[in-house]
C-alpha atoms as a PDB file:
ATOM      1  CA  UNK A   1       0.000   0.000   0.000  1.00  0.00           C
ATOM      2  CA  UNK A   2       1.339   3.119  -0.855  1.00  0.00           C
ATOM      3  CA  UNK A   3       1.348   6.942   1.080  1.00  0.00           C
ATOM      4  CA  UNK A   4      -1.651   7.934  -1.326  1.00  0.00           C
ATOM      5  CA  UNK A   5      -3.776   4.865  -0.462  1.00  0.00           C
ATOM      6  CA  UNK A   6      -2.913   5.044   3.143  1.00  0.00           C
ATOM      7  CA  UNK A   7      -3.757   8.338   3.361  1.00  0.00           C
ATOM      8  CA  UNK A   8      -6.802   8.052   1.354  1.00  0.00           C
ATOM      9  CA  UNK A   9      -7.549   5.472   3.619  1.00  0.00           C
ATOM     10  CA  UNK A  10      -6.935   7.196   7.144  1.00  0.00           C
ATOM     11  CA  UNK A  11      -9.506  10.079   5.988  1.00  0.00           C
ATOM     12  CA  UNK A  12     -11.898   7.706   4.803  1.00  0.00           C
ATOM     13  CA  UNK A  13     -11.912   6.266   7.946  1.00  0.00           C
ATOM     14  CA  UNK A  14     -11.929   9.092  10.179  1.00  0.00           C
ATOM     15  CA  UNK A  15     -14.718  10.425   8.121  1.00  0.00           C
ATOM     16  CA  UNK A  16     -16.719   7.392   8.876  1.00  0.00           C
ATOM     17  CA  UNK A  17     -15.914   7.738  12.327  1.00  0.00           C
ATOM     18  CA  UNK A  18     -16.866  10.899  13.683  1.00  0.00           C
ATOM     19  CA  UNK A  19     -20.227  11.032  10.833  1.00  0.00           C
ATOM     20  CA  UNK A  20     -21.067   7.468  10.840  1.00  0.00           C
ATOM     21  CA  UNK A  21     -22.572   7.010  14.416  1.00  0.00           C
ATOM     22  CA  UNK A  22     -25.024  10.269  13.520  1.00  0.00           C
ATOM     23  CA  UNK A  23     -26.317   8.535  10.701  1.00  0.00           C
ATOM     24  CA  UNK A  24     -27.180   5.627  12.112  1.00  0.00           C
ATOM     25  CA  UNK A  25     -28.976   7.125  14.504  1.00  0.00           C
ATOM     26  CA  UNK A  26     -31.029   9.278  12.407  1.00  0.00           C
ATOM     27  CA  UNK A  27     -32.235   6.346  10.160  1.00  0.00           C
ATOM     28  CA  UNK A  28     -35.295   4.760  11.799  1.00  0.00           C
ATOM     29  CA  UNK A  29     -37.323   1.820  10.034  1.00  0.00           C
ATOM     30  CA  UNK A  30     -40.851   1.368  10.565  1.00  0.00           C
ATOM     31  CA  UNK A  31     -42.443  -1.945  10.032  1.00  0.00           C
ATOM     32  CA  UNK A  32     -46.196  -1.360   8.457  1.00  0.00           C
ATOM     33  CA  UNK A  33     -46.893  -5.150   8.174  1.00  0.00           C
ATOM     34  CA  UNK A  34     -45.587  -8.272   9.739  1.00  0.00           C
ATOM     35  CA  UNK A  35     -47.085 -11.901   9.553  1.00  0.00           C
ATOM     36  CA  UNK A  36     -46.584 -12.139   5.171  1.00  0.00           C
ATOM     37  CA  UNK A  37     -45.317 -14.588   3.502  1.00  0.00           C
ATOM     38  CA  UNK A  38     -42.871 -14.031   0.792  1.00  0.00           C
ATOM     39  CA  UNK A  39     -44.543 -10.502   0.269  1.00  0.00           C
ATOM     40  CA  UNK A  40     -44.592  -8.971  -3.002  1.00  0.00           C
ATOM     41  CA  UNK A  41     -45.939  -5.683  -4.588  1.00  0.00           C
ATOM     42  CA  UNK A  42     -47.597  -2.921  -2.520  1.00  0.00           C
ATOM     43  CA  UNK A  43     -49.881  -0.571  -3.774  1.00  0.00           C
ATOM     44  CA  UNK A  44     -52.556   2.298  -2.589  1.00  0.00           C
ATOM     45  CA  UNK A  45     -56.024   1.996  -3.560  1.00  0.00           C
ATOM     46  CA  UNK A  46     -57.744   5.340  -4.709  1.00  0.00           C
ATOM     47  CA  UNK A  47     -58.702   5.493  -0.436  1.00  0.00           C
ATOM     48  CA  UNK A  48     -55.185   5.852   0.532  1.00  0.00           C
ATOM     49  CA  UNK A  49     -55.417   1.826   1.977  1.00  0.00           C
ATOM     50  CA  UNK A  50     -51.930   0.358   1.451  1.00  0.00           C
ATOM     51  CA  UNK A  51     -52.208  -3.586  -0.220  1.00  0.00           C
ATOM     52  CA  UNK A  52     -48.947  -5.851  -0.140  1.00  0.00           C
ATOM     53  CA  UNK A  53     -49.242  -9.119  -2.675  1.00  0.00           C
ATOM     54  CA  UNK A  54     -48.823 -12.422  -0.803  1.00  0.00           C
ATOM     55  CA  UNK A  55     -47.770 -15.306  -3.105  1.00  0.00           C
ATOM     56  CA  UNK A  56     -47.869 -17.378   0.105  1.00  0.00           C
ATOM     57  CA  UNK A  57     -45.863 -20.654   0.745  1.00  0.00           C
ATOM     58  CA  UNK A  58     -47.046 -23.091  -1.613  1.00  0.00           C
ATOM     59  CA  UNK A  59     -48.369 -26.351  -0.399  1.00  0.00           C
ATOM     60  CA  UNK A  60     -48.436 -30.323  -0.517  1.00  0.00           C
ATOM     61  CA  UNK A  61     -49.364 -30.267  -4.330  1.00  0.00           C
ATOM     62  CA  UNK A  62     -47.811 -30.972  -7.345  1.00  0.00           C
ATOM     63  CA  UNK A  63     -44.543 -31.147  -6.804  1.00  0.00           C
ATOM     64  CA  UNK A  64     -41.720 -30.280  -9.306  1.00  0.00           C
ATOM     65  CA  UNK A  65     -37.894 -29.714  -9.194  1.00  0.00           C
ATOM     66  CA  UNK A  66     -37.233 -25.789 -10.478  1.00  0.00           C
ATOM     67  CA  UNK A  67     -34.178 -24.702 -11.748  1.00  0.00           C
ATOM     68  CA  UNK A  68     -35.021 -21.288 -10.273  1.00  0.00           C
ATOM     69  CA  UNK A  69     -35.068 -22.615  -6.781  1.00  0.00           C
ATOM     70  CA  UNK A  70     -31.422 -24.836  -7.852  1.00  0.00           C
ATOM     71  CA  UNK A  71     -33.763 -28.250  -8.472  1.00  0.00           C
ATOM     72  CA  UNK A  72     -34.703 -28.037  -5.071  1.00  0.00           C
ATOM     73  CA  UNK A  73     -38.792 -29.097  -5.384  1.00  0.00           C
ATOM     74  CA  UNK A  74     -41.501 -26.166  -5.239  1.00  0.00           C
ATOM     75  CA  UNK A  75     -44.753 -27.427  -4.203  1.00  0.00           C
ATOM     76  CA  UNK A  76     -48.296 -25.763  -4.987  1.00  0.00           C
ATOM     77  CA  UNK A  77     -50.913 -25.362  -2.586  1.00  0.00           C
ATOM     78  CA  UNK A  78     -53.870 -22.477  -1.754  1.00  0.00           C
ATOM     79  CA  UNK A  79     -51.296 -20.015   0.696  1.00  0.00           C
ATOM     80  CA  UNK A  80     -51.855 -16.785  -1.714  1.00  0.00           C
ATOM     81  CA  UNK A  81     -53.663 -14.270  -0.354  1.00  0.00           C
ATOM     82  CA  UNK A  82     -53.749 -10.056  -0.776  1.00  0.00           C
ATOM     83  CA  UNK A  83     -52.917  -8.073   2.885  1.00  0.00           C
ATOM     84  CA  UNK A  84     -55.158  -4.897   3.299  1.00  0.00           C
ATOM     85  CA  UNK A  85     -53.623  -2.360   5.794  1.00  0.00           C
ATOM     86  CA  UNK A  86     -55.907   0.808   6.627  1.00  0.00           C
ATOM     87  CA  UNK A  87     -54.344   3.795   6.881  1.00  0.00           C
ATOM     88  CA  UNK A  88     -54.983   3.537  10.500  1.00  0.00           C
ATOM     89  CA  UNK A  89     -52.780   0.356  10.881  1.00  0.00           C
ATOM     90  CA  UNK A  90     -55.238  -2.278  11.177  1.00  0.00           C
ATOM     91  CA  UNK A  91     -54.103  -5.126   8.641  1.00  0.00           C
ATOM     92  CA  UNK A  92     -56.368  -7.955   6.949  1.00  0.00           C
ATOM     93  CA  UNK A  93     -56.071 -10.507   4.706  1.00  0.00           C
ATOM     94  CA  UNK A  94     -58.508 -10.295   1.625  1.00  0.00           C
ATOM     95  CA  UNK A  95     -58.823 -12.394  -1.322  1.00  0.00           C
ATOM     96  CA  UNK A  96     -57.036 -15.652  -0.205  1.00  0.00           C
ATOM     97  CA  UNK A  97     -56.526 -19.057  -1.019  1.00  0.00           C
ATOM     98  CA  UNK A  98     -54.937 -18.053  -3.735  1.00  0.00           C
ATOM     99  CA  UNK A  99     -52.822 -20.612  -5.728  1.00  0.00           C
ATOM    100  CA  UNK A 100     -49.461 -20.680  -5.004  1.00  0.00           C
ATOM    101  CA  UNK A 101     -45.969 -22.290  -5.788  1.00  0.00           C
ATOM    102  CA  UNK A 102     -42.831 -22.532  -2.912  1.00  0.00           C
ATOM    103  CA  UNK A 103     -39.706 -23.888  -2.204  1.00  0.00           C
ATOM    104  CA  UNK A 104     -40.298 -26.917  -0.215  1.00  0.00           C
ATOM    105  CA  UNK A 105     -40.213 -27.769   2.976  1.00  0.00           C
ATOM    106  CA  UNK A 106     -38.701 -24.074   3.536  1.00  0.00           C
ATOM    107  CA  UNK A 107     -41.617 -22.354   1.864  1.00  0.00           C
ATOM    108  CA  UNK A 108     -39.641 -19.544   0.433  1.00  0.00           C
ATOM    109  CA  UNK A 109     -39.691 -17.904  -2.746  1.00  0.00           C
ATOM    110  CA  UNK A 110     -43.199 -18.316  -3.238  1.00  0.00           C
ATOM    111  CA  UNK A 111     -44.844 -17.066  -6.035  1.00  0.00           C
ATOM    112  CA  UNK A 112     -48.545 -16.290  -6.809  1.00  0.00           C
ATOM    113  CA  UNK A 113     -50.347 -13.482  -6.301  1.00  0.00           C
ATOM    114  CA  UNK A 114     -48.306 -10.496  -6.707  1.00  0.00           C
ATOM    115  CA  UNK A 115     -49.672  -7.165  -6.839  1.00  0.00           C
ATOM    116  CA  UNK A 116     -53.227  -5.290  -6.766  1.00  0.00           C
ATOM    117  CA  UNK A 117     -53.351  -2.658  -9.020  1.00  0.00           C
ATOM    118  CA  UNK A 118     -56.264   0.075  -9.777  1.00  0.00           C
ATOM    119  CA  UNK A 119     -57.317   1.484 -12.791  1.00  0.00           C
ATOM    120  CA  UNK A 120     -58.568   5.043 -13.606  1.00  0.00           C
ATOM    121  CA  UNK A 121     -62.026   4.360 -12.502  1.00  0.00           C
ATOM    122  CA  UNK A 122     -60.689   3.098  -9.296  1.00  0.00           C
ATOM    123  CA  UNK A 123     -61.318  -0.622 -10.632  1.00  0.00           C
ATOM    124  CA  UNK A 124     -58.797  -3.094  -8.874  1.00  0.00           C
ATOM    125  CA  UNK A 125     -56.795  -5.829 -10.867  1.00  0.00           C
ATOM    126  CA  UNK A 126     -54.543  -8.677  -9.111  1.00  0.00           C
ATOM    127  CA  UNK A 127     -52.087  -9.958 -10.758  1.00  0.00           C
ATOM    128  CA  UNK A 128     -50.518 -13.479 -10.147  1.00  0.00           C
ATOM    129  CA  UNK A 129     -47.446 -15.455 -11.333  1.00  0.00           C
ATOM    130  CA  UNK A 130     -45.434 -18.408 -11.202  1.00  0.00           C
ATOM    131  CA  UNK A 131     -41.814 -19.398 -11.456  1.00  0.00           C
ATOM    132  CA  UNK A 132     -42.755 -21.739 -14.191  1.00  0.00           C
ATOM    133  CA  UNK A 133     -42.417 -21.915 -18.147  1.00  0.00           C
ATOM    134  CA  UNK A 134     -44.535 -19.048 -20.132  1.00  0.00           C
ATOM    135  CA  UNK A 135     -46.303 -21.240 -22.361  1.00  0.00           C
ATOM    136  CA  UNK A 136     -47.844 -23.028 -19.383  1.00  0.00           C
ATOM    137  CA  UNK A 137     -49.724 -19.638 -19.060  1.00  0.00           C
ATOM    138  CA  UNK A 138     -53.025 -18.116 -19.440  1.00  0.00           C
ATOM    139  CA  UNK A 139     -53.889 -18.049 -23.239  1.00  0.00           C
ATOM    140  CA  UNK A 140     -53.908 -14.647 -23.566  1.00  0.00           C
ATOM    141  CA  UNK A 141     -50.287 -14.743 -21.767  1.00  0.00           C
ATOM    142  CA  UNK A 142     -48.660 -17.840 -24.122  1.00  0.00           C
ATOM    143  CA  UNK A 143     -47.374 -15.449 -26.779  1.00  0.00           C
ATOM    144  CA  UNK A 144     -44.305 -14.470 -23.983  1.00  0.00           C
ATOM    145  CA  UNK A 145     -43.451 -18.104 -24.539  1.00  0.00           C
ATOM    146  CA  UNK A 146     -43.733 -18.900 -28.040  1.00  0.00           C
ATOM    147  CA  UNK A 147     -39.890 -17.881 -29.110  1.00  0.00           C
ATOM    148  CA  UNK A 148     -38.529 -19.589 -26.185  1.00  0.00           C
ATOM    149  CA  UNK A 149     -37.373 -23.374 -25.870  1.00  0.00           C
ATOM    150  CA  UNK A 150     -38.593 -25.337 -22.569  1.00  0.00           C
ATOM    151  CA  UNK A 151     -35.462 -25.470 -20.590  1.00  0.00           C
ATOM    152  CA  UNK A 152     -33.657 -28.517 -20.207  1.00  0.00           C
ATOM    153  CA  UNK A 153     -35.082 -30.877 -17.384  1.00  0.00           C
ATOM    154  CA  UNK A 154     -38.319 -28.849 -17.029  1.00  0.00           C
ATOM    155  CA  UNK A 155     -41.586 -31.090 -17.679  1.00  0.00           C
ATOM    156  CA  UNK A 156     -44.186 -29.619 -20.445  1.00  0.00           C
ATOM    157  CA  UNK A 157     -46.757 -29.978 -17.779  1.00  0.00           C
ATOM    158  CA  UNK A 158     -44.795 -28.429 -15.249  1.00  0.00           C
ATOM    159  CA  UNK A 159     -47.653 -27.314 -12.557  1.00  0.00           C
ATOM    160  CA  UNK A 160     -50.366 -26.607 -14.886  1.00  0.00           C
ATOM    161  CA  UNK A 161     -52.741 -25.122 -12.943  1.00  0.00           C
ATOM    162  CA  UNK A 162     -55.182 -23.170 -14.492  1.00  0.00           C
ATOM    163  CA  UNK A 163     -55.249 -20.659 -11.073  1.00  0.00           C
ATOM    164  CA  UNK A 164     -51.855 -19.376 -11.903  1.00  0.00           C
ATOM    165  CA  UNK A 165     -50.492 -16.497 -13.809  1.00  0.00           C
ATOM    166  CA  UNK A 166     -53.233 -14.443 -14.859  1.00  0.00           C
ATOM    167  CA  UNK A 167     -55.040 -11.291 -13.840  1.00  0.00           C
ATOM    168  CA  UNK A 168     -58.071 -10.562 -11.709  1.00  0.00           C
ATOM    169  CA  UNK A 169     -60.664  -8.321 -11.325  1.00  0.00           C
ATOM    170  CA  UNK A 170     -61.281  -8.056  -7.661  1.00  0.00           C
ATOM    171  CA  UNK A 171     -63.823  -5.575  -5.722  1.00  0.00           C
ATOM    172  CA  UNK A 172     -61.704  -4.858  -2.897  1.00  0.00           C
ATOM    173  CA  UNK A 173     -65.637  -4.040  -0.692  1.00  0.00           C
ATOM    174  CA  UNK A 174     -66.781  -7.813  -0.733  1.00  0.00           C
ATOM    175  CA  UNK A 175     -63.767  -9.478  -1.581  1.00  0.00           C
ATOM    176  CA  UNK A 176     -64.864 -11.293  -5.210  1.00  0.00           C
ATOM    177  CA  UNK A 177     -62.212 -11.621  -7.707  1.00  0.00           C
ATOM    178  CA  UNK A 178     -63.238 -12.612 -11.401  1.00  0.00           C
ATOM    179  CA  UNK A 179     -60.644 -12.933 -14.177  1.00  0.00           C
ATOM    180  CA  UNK A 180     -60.102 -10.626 -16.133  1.00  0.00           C
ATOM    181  CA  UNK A 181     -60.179 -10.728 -20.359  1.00  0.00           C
ATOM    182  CA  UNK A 182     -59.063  -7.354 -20.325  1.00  0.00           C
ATOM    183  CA  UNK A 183     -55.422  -6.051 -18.496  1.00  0.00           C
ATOM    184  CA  UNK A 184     -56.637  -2.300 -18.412  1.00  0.00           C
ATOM    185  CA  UNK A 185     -54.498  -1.502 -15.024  1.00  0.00           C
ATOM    186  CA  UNK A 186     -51.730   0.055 -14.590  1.00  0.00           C
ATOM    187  CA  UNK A 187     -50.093   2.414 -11.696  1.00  0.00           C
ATOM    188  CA  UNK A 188     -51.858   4.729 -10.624  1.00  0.00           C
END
């Protein structure tokens, strides 16, 4: 190491010393919602309510090695769900049993539903996913897959559950969720 870098160094250091503490202390993290699995996407409604996507933990399904979980097997199950939190606090899960796809037995990387999403007219849309192949998809989803070879090792019937990887229209009052022939949503 030469002068330069030492001294470079030194400074660095001393910098970090006498300013570091200070900013530590001024960064403060609030948690807003606890108890999710694998959360995903969060999103306001038109209301100000806060909504954080849940793919969940999968399940005892169908069970398939991944090579986006290193062959270890993900499992599908109903664990999906959508987490409502009022600007007050208060926190609630609302559309669940929700299909859902995990790492198993840990239960991580879950996939499923993702995000809630409203449209201009205030109209809400969920969107869910899987780790899988595209052109296991939703029709109106299979052109994302038609250029693309099935990977090596991955079955052509890999989880094909018609639940998974679409979008939903969902009234976010009484907690119905249809699917949705249109995607019309977008951020808001």
């Amino acid at each position: 190491m030469n002068l330069k870098q030492l001294t470079f160094s030194l400074i660095t250091f001393s910098i970090a010393l006498v300013f570091g503490p200070k900013a530590v202390e001024a960064a403060t993290l609030t948690t807003i919602v606890d108890g999710i699995s694998n959360a995903r996407g969060a999103s306001f409604g038109p209301d100000g309510t806060l909504y954080v996507g849940e793919p969940g933990i999968g399940g005892d399904g169908n069970c398939q090695p991944s090579p986006s979980t290193l062959f270890q097997p993900i499992c599908a199950g109903n664990t999906g769900s959508i987490v409502k939190v009022t600007p007050d606090g208060r926190q609630k899960r609302i559309f669940q049993n929700f299909q859902s796809l995990a790492e198993q037995p840990s239960g991580n990387q879950g996939a499923g539903p993702q995000e809630l999403l409203f449209d201009s007219q205030g109209d809400a849309y969920l969107l869910t996913g899987f780790a899988g192949y595209p052109g296991n998809r939703d029709l109106e989803l299979n052109t994302l897959g038609q250029n693309y070879e099935l990977p090596p090792g991955q079955l052509v019937n890999f989880l094909l559950s018609p639940g998974l990887s679409r979008t939903n229209r969902c009234d976010a009052r009484d907690g119905e969720c249809r699917r949705s022939e249109s995607a019309r949503c977008g951020r808001p």
